[in-house]
PDB file of N, CA and C in Angstrom:
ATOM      1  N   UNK A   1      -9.382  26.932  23.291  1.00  0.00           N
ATOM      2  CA  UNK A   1      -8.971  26.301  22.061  1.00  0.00           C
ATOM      3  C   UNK A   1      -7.906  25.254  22.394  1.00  0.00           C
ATOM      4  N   UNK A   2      -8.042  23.799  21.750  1.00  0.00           N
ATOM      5  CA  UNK A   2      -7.352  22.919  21.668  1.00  0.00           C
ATOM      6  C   UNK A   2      -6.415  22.875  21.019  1.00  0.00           C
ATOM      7  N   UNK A   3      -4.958  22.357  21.221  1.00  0.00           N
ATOM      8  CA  UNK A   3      -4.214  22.071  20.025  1.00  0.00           C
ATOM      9  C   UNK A   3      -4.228  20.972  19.404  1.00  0.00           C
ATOM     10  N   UNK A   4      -4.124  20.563  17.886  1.00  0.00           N
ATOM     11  CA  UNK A   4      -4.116  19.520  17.579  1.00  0.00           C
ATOM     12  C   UNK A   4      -2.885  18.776  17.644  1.00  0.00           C
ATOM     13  N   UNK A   5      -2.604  17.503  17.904  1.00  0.00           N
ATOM     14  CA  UNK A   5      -1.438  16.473  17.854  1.00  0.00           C
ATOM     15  C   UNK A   5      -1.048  16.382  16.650  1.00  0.00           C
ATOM     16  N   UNK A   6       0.341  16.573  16.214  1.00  0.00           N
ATOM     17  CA  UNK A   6       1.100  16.571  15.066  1.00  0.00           C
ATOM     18  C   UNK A   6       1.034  15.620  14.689  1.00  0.00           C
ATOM     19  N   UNK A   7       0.769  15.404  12.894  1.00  0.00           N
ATOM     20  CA  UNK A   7       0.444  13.286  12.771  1.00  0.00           C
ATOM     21  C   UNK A   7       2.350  13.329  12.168  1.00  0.00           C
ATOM     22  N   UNK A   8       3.022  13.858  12.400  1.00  0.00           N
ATOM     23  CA  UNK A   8       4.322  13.811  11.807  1.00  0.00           C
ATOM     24  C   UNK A   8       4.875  12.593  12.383  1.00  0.00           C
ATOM     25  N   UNK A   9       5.841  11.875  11.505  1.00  0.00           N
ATOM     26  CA  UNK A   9       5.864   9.803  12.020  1.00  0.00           C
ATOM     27  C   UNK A   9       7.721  10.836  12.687  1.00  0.00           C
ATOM     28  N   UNK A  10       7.373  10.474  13.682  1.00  0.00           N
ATOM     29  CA  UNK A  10       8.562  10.457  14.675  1.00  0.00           C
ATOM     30  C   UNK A  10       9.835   9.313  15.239  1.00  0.00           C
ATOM     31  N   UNK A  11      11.114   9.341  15.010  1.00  0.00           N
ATOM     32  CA  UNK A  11      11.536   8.743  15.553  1.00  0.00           C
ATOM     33  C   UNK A  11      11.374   8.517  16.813  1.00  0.00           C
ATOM     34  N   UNK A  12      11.193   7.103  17.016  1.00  0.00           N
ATOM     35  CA  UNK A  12      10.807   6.451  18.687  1.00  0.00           C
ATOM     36  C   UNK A  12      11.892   6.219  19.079  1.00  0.00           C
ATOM     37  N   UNK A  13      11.837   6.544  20.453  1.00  0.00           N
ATOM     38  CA  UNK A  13      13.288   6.281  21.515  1.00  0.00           C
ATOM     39  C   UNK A  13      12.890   4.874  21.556  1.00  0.00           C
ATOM     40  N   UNK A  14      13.632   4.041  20.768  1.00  0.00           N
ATOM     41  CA  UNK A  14      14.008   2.188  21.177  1.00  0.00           C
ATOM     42  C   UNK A  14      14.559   2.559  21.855  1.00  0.00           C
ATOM     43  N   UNK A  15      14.133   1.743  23.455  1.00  0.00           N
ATOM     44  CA  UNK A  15      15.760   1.805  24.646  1.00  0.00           C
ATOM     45  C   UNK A  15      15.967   0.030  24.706  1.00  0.00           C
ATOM     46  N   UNK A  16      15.416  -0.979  24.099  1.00  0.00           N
ATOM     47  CA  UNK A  16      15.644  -2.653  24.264  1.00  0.00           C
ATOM     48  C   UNK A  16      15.532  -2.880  23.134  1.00  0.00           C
ATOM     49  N   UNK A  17      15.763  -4.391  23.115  1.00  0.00           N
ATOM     50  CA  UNK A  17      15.885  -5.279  21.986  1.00  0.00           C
ATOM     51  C   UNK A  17      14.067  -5.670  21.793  1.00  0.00           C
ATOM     52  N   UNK A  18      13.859  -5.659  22.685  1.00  0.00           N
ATOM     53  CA  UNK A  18      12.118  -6.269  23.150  1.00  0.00           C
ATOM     54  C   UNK A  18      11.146  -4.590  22.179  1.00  0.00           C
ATOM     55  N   UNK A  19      11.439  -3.618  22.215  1.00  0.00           N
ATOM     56  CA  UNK A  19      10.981  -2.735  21.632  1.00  0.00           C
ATOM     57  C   UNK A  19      11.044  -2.522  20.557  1.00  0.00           C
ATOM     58  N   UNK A  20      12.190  -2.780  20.040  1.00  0.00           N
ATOM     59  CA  UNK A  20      12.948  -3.171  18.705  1.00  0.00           C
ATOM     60  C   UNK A  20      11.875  -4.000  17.610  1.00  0.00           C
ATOM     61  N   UNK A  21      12.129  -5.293  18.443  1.00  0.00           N
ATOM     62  CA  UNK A  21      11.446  -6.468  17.777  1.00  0.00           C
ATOM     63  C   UNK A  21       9.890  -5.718  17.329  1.00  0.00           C
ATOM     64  N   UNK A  22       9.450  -5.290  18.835  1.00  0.00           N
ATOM     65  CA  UNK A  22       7.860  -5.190  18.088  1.00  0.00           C
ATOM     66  C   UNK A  22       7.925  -3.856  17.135  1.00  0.00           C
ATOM     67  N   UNK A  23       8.558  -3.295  17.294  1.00  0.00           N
ATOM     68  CA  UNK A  23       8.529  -2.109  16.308  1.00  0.00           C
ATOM     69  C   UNK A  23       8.784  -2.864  14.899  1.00  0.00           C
ATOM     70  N   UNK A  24       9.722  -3.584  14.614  1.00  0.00           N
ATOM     71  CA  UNK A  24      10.241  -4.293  13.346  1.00  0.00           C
ATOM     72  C   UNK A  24       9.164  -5.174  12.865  1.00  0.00           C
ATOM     73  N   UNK A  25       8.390  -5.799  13.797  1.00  0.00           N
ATOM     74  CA  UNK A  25       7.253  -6.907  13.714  1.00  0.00           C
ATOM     75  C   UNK A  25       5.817  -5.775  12.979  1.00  0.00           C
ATOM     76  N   UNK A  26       5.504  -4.772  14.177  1.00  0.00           N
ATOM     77  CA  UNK A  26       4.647  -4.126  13.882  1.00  0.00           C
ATOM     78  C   UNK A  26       4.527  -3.449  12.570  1.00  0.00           C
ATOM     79  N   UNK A  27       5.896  -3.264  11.870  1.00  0.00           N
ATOM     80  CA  UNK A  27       5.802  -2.111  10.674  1.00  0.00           C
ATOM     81  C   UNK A  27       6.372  -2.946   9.176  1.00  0.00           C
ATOM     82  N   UNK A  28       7.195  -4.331   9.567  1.00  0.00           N
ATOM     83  CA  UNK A  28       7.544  -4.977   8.428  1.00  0.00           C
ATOM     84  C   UNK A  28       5.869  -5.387   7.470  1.00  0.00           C
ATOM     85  N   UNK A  29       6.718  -5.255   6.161  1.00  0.00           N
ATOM     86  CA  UNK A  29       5.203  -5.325   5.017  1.00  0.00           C
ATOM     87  C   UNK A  29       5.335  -7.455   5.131  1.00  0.00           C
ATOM     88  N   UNK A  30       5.150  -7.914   5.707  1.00  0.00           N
ATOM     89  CA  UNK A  30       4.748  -9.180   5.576  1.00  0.00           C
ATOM     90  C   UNK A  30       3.418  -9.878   4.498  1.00  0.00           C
ATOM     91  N   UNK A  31       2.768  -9.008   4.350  1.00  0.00           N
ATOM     92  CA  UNK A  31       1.689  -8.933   2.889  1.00  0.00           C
ATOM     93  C   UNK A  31       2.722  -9.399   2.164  1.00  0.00           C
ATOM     94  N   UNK A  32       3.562  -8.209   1.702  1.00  0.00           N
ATOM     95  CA  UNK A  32       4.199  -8.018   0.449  1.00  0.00           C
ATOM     96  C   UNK A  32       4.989  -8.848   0.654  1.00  0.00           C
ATOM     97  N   UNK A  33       5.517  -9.602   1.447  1.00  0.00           N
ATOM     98  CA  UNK A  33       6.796 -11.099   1.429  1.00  0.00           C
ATOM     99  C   UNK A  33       5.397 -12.360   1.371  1.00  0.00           C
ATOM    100  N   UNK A  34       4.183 -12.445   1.499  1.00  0.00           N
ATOM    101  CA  UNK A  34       3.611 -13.620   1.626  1.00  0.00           C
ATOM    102  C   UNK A  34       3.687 -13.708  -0.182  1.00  0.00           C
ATOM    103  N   UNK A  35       3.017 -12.441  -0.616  1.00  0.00           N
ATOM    104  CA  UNK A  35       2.683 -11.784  -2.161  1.00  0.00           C
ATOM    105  C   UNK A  35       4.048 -12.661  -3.145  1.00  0.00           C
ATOM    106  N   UNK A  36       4.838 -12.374  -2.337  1.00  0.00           N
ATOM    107  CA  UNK A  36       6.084 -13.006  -3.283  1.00  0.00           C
ATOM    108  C   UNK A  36       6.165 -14.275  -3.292  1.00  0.00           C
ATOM    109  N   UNK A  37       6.563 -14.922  -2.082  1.00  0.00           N
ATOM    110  CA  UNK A  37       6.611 -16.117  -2.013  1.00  0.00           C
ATOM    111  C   UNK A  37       5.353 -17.369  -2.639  1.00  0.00           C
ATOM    112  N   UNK A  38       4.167 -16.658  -2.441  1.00  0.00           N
ATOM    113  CA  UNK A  38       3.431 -17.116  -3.494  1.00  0.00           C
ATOM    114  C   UNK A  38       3.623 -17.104  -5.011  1.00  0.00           C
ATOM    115  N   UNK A  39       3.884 -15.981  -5.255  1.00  0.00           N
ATOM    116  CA  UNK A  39       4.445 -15.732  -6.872  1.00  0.00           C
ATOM    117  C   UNK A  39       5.446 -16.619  -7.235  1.00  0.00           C
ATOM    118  N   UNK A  40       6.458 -16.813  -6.403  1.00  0.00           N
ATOM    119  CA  UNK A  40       7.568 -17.849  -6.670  1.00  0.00           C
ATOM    120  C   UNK A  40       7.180 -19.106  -6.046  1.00  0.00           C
ATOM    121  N   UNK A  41       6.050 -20.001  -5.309  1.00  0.00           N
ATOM    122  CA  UNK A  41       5.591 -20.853  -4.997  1.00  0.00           C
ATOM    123  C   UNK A  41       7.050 -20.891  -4.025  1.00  0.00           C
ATOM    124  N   UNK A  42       7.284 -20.127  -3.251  1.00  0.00           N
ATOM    125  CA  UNK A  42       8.117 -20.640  -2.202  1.00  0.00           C
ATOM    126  C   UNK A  42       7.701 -21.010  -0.599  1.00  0.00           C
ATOM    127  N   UNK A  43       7.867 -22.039  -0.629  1.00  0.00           N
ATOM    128  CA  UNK A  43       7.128 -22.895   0.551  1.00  0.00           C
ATOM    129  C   UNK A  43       7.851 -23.197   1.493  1.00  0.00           C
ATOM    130  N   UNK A  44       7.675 -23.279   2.732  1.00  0.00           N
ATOM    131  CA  UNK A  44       8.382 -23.321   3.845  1.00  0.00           C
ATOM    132  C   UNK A  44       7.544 -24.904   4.751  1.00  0.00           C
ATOM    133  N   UNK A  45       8.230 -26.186   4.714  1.00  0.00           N
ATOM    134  CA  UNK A  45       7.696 -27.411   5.577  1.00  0.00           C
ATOM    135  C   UNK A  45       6.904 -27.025   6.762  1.00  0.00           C
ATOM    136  N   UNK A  46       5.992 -27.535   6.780  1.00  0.00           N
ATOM    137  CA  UNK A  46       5.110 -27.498   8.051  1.00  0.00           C
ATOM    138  C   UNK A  46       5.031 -27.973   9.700  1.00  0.00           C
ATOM    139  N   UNK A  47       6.184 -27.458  10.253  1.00  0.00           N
ATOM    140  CA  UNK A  47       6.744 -28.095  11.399  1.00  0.00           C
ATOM    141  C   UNK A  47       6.093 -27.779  12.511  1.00  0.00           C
ATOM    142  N   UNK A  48       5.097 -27.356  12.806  1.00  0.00           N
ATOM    143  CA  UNK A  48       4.332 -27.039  13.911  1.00  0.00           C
ATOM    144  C   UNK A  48       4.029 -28.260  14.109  1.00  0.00           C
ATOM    145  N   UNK A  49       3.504 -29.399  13.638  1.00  0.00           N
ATOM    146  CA  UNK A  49       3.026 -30.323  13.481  1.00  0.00           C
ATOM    147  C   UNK A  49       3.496 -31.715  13.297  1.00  0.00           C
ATOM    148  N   UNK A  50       4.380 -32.419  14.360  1.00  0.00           N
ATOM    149  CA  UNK A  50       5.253 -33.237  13.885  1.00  0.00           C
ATOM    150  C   UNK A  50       4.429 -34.447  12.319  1.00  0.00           C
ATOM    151  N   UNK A  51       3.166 -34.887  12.258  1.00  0.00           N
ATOM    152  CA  UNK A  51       2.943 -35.609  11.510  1.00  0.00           C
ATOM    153  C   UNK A  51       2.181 -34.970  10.023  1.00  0.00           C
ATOM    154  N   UNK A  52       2.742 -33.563  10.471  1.00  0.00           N
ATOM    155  CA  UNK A  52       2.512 -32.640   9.303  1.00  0.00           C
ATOM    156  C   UNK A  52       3.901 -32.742   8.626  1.00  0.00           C
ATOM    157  N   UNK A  53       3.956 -33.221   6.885  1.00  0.00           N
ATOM    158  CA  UNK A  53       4.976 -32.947   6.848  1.00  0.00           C
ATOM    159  C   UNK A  53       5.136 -32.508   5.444  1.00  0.00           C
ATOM    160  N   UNK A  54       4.037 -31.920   4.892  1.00  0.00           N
ATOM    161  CA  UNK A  54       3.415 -31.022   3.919  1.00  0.00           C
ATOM    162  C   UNK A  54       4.412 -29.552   4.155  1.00  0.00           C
ATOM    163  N   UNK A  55       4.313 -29.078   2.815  1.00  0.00           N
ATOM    164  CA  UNK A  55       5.138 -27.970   2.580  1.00  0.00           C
ATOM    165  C   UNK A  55       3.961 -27.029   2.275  1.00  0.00           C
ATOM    166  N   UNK A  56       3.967 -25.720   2.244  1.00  0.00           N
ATOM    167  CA  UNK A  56       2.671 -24.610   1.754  1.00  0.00           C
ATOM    168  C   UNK A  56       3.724 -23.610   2.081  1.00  0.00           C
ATOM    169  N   UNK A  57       3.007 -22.132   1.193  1.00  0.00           N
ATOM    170  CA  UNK A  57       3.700 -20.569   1.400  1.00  0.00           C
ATOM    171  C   UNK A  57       3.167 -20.298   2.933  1.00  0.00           C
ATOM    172  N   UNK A  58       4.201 -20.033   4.004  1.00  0.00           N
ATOM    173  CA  UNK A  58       3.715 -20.043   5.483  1.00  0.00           C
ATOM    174  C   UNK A  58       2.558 -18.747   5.377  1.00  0.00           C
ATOM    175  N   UNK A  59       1.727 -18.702   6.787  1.00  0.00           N
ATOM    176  CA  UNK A  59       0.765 -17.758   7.059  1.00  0.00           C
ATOM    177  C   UNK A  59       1.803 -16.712   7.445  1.00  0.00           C
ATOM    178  N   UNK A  60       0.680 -15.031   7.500  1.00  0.00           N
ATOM    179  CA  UNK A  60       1.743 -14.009   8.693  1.00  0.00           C
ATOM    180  C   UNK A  60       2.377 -14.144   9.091  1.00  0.00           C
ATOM    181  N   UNK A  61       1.181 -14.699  10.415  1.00  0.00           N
ATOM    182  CA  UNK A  61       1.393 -15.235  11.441  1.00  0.00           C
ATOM    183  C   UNK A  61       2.866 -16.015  11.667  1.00  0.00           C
ATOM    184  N   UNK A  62       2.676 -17.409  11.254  1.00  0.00           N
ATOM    185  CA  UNK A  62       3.926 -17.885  11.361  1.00  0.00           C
ATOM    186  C   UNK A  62       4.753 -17.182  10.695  1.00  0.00           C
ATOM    187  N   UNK A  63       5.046 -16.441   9.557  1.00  0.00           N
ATOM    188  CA  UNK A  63       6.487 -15.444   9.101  1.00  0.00           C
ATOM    189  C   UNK A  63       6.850 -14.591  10.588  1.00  0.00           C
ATOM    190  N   UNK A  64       5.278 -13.914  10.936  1.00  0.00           N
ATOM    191  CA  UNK A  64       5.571 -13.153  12.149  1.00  0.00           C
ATOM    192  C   UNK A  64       6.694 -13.767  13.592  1.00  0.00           C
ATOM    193  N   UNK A  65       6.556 -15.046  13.661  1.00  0.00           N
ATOM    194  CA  UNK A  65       6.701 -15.771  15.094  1.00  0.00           C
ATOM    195  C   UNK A  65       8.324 -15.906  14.035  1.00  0.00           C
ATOM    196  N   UNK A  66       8.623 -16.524  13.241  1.00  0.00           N
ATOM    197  CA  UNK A  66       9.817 -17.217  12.424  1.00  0.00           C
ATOM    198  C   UNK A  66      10.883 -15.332  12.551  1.00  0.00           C
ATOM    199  N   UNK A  67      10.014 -14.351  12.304  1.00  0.00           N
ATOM    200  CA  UNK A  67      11.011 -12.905  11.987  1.00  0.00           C
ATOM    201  C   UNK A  67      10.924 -13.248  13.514  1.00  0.00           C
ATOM    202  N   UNK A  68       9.997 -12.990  14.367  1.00  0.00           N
ATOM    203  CA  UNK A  68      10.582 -12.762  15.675  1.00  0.00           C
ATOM    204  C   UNK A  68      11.792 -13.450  16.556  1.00  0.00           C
ATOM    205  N   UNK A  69      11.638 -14.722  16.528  1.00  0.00           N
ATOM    206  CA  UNK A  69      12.300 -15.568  16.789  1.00  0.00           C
ATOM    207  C   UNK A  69      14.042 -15.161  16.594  1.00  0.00           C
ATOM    208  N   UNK A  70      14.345 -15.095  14.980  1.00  0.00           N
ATOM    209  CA  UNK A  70      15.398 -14.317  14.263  1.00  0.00           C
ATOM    210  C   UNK A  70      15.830 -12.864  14.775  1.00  0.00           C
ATOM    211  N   UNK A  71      15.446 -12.412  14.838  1.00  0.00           N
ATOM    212  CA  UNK A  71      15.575 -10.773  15.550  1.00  0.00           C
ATOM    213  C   UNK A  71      15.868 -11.100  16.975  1.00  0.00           C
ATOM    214  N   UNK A  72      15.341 -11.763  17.576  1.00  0.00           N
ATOM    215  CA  UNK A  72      15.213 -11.741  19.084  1.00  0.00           C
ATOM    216  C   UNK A  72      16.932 -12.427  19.124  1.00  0.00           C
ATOM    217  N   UNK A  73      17.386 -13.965  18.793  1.00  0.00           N
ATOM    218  CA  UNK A  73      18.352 -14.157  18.631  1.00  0.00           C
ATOM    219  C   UNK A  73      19.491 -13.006  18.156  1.00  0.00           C
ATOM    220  N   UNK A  74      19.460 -12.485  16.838  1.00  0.00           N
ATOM    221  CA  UNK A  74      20.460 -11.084  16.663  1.00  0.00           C
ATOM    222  C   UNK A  74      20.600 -10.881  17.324  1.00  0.00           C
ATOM    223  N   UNK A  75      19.489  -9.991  18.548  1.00  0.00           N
ATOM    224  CA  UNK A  75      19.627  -9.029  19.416  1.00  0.00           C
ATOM    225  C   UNK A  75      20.502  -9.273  20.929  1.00  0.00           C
ATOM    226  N   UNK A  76      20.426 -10.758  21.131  1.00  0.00           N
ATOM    227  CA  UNK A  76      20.705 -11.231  22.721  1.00  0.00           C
ATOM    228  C   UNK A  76      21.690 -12.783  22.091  1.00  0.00           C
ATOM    229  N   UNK A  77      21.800 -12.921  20.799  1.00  0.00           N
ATOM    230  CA  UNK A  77      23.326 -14.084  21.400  1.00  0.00           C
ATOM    231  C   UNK A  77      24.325 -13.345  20.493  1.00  0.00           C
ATOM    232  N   UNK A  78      25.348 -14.190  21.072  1.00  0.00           N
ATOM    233  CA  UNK A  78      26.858 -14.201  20.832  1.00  0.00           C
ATOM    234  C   UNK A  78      26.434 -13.625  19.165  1.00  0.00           C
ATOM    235  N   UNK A  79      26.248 -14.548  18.116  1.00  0.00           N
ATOM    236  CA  UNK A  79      26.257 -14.423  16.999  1.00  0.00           C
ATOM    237  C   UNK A  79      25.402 -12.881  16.152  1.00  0.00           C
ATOM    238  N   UNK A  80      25.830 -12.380  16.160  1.00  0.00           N
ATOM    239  CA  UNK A  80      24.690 -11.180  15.035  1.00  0.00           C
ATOM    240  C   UNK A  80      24.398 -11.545  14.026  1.00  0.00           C
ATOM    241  N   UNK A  81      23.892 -12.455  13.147  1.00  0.00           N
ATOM    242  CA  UNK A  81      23.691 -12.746  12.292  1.00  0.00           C
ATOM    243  C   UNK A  81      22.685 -13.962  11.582  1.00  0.00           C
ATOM    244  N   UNK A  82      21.391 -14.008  12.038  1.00  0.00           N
ATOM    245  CA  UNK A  82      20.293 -15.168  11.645  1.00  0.00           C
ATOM    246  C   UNK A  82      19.717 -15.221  10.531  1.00  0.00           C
ATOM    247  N   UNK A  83      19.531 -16.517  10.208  1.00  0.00           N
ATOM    248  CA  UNK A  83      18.540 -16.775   8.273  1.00  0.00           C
ATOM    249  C   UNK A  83      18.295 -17.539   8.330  1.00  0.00           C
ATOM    250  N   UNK A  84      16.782 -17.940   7.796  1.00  0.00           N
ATOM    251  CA  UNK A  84      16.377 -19.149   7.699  1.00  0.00           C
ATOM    252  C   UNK A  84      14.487 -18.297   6.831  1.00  0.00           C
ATOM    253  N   UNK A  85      15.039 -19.400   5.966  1.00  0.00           N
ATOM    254  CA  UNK A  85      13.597 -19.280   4.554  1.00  0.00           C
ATOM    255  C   UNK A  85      13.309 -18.271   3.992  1.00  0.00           C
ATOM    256  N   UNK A  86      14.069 -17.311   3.764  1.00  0.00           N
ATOM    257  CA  UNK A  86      14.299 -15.898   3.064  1.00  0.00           C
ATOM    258  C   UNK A  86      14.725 -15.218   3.826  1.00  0.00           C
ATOM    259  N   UNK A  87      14.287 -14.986   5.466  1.00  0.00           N
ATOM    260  CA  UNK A  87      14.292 -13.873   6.128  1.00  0.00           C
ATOM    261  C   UNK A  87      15.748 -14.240   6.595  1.00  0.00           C
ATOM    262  N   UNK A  88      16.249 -12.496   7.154  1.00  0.00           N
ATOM    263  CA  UNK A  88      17.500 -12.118   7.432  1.00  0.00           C
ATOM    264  C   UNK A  88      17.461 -11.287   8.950  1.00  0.00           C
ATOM    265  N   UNK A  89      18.626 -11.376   9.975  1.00  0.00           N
ATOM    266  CA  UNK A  89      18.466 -10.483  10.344  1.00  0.00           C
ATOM    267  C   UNK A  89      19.665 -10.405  11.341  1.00  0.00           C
ATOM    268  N   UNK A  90      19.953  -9.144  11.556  1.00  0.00           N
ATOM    269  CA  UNK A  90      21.713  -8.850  12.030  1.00  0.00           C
ATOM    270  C   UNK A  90      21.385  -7.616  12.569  1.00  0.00           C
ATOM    271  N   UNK A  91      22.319  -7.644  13.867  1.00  0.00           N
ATOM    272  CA  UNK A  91      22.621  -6.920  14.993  1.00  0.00           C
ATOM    273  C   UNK A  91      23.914  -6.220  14.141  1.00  0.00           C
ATOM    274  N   UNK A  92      23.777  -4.548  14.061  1.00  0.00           N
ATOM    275  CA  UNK A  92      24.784  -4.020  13.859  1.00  0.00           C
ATOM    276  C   UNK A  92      25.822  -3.540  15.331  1.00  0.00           C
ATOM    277  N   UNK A  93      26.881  -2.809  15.306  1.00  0.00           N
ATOM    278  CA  UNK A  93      27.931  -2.749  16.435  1.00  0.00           C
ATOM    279  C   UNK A  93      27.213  -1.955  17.378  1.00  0.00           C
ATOM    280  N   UNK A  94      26.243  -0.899  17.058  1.00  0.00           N
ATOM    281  CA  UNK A  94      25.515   0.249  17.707  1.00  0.00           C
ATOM    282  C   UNK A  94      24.092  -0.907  18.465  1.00  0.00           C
ATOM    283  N   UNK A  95      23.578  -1.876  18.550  1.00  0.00           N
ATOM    284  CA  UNK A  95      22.544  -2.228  18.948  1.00  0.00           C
ATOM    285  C   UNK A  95      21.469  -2.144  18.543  1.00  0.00           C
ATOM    286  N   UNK A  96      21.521  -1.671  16.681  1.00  0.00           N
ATOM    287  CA  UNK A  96      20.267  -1.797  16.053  1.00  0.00           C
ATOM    288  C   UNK A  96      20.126  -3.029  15.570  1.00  0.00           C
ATOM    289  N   UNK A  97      18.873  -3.729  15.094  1.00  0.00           N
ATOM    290  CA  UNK A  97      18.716  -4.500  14.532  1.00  0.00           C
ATOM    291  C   UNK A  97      17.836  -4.444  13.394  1.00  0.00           C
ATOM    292  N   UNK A  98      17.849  -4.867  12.256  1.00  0.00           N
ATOM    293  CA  UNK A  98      17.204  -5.193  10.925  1.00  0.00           C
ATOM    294  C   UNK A  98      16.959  -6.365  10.381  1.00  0.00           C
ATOM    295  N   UNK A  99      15.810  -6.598   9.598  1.00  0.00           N
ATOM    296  CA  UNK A  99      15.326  -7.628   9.477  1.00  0.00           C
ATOM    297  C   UNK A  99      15.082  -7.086   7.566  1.00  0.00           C
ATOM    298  N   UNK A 100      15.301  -8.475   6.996  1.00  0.00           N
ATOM    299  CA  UNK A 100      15.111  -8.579   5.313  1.00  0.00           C
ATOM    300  C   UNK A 100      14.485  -9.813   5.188  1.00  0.00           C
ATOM    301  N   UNK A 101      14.107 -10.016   4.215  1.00  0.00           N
ATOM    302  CA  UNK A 101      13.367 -10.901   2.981  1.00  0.00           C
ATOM    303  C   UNK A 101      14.260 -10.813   2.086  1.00  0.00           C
ATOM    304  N   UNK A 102      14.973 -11.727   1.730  1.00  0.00           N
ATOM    305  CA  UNK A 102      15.856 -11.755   0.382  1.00  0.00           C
ATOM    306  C   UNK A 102      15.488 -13.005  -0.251  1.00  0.00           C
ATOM    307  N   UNK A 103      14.934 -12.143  -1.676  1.00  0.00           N
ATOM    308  CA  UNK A 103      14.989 -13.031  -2.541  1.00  0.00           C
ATOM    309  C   UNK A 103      15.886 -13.865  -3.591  1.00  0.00           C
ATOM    310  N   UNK A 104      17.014 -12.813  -3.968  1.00  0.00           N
ATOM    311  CA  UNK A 104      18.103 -13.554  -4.640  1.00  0.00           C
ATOM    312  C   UNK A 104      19.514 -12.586  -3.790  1.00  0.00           C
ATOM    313  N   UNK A 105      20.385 -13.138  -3.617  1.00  0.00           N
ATOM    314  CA  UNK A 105      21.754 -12.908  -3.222  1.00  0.00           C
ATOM    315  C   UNK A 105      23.072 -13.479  -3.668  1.00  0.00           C
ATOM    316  N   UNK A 106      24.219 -12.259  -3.850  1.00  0.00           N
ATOM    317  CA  UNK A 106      25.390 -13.141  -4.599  1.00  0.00           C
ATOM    318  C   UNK A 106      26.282 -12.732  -4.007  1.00  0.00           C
ATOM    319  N   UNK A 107      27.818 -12.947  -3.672  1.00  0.00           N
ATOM    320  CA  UNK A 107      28.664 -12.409  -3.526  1.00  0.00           C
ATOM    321  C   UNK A 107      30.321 -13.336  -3.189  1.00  0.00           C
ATOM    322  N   UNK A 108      30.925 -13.064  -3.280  1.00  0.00           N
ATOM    323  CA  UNK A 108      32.155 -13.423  -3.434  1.00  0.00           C
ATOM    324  C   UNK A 108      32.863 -13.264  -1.804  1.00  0.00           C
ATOM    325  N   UNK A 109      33.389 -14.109  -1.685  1.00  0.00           N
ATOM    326  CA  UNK A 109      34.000 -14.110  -0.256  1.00  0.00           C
ATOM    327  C   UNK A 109      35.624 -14.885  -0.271  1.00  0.00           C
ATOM    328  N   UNK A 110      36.941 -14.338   0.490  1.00  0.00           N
ATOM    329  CA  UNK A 110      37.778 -15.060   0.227  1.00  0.00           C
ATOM    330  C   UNK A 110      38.042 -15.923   1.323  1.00  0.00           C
TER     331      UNK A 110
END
């Protein structure tokens, strides 16, 4: 008799920033941020393409490469802290990193 493999979702030993990323890449709902940004017609310029200079709601794909990009920076410069076209993402003191979609934000600073 075999045992069966537990389907219980386990914390994964992240030991890098590189594991991190694809874990954050692999499991972020990017559907549900394209879903929005369509709803709000929020469009991001088309810069892959220098004589592209058309605006559209970006693909996955490119959200995918734009979060990675962001995360990867958090994780390995000086600064903890990247944004650019909704997405967010910051290196806390422990070496985790997180990634957001923010749609509206407020706050007071002195």
């Amino acid at each position: 008799m075999t045992k069966k493999k537990s389907k219980k979702k386990e914390k994964l030993p992240i030991e890098n920033h590189n594991m991190k990323i694809k874990y954050i890449i692999d499991h972020f709902n990017f559907t549900k941020v394209q879903e929005a940004m369509t709803a709000l017609d929020w469009k991001w310029q088309h810069m892959n393409d220098p004589i592209d200079n058309t605006s559209r709601v970006p693909t996955i794909e490119r959200m995918k490469e734009t979060a990675h990009y962001l995360l990867f920076k958090a994780a390995t410069d000086k600064e903890r802290y990247w944004a650019t076209g909704g997405f967010q993402s910051i290196r806390y003191m422990d070496g985790d990193i997180e990634l957001k979609f923010v749609v509206a934000e407020y706050g007071s600073h002195e």
